[in-house]
C-alpha atoms as a PDB file:
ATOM      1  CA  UNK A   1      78.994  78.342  81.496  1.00  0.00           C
ATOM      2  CA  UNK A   2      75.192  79.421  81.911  1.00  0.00           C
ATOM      3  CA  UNK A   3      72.825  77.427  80.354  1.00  0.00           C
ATOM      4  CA  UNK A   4      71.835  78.095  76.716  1.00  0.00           C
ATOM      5  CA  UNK A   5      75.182  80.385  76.928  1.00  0.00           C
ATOM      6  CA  UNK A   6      77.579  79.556  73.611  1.00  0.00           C
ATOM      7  CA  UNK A   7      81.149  78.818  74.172  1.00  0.00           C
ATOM      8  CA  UNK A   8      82.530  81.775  72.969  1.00  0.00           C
ATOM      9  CA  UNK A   9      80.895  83.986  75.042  1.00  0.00           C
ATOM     10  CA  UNK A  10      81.590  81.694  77.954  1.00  0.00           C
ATOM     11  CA  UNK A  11      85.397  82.397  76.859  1.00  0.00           C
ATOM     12  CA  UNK A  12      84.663  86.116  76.542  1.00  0.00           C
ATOM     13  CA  UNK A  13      83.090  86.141  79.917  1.00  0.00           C
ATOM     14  CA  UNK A  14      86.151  84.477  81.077  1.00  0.00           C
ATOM     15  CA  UNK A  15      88.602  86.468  79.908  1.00  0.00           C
ATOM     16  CA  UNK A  16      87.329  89.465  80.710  1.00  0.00           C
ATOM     17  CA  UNK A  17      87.033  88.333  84.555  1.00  0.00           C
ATOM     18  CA  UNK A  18      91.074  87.168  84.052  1.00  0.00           C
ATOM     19  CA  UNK A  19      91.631  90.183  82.960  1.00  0.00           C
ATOM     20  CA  UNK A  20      89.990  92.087  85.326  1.00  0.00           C
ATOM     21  CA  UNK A  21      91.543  90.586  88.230  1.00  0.00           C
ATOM     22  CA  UNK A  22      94.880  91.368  86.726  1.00  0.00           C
ATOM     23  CA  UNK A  23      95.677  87.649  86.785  1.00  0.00           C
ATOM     24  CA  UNK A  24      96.894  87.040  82.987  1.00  0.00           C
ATOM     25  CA  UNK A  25      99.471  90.097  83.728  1.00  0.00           C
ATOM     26  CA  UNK A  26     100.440  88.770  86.925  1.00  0.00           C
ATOM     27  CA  UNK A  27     101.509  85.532  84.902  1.00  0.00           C
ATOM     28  CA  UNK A  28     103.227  87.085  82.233  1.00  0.00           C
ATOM     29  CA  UNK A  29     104.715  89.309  84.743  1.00  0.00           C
ATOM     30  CA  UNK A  30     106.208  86.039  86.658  1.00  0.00           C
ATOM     31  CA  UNK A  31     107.420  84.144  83.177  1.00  0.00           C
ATOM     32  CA  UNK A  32     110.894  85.879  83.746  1.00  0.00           C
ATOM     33  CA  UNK A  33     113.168  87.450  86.326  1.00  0.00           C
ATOM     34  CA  UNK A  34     112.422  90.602  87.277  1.00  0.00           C
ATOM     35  CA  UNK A  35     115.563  92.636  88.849  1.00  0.00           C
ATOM     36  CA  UNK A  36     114.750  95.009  91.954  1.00  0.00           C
ATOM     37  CA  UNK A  37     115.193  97.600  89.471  1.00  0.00           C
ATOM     38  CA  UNK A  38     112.120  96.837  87.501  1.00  0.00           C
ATOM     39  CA  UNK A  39     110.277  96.064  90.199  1.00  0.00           C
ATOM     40  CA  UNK A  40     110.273  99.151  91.852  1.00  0.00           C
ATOM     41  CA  UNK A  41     109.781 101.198  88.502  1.00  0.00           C
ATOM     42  CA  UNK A  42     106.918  98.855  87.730  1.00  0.00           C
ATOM     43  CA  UNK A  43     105.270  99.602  91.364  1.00  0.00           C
ATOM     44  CA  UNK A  44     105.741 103.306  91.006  1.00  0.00           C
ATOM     45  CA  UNK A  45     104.176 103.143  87.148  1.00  0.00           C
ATOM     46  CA  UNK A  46     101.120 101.147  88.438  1.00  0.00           C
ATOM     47  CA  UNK A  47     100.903 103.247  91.897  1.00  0.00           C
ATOM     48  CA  UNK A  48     100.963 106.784  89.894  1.00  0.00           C
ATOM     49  CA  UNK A  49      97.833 105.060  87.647  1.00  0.00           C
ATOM     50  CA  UNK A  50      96.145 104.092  90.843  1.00  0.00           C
ATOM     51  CA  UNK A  51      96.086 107.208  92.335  1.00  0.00           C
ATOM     52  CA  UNK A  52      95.127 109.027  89.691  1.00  0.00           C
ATOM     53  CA  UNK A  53      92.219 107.318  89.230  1.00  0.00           C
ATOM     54  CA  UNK A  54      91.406 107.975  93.241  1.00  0.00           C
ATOM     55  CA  UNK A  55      91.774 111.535  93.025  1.00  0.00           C
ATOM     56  CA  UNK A  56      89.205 111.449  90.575  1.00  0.00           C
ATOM     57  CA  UNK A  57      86.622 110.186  92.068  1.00  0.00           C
ATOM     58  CA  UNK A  58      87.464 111.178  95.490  1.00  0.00           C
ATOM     59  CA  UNK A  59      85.060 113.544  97.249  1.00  0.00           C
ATOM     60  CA  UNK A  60      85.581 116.342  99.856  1.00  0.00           C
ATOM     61  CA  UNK A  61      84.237 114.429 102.428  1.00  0.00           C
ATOM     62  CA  UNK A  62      86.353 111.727 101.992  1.00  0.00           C
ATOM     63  CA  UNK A  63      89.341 114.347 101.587  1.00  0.00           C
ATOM     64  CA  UNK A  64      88.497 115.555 104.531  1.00  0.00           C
ATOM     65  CA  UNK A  65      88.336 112.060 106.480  1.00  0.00           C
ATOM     66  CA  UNK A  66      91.641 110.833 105.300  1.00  0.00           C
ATOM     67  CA  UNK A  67      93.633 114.062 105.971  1.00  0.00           C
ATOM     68  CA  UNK A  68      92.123 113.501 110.020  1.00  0.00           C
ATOM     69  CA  UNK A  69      93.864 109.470 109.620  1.00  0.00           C
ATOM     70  CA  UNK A  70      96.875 110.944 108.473  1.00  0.00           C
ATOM     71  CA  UNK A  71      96.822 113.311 110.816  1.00  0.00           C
ATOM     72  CA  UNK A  72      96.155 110.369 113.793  1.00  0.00           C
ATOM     73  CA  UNK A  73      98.415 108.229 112.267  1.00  0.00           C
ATOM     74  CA  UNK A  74     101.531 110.867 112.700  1.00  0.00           C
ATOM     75  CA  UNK A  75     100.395 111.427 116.113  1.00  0.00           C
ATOM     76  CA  UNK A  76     100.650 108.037 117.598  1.00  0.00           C
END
């Protein structure tokens, strides 16, 4: 908590940091089983999101400099 800083926004603060970090869904996430199943359909939900927000702001350059990794990664 800063100084002079009420506890409510300390709370905000916090919570928005949790949130953030993706910790609160991680433990609501780990509160039950999940089967292989979900698991992979969860991955593939949050990869699809994660991409798409990489594409966007993605430039040529760096375009360009990750097709010549892939391209020295199937070489080797």
């Amino acid at each position: 908590m800063k100084k002079g800083e009420s506890v409510d926004r300390a709370l905000k603060r916090l919570k928005s940091k949790l949130d953030s970090e993706g910790i609160l869904e991680e433990m609501r996430r780990r509160r039950a089983f999940e089967t292989p199943a979900e698991r992979r359909r969860r991955k593939s939900r949050t990869a699809s999101k994660r991409h798409r927000v990489r594409w966007r702001y993605q430039s040529e350059g760096q375009d360009r400099a990750e097709a010549a990794k892939e391209a020295a990664k199937d070489k080797s």
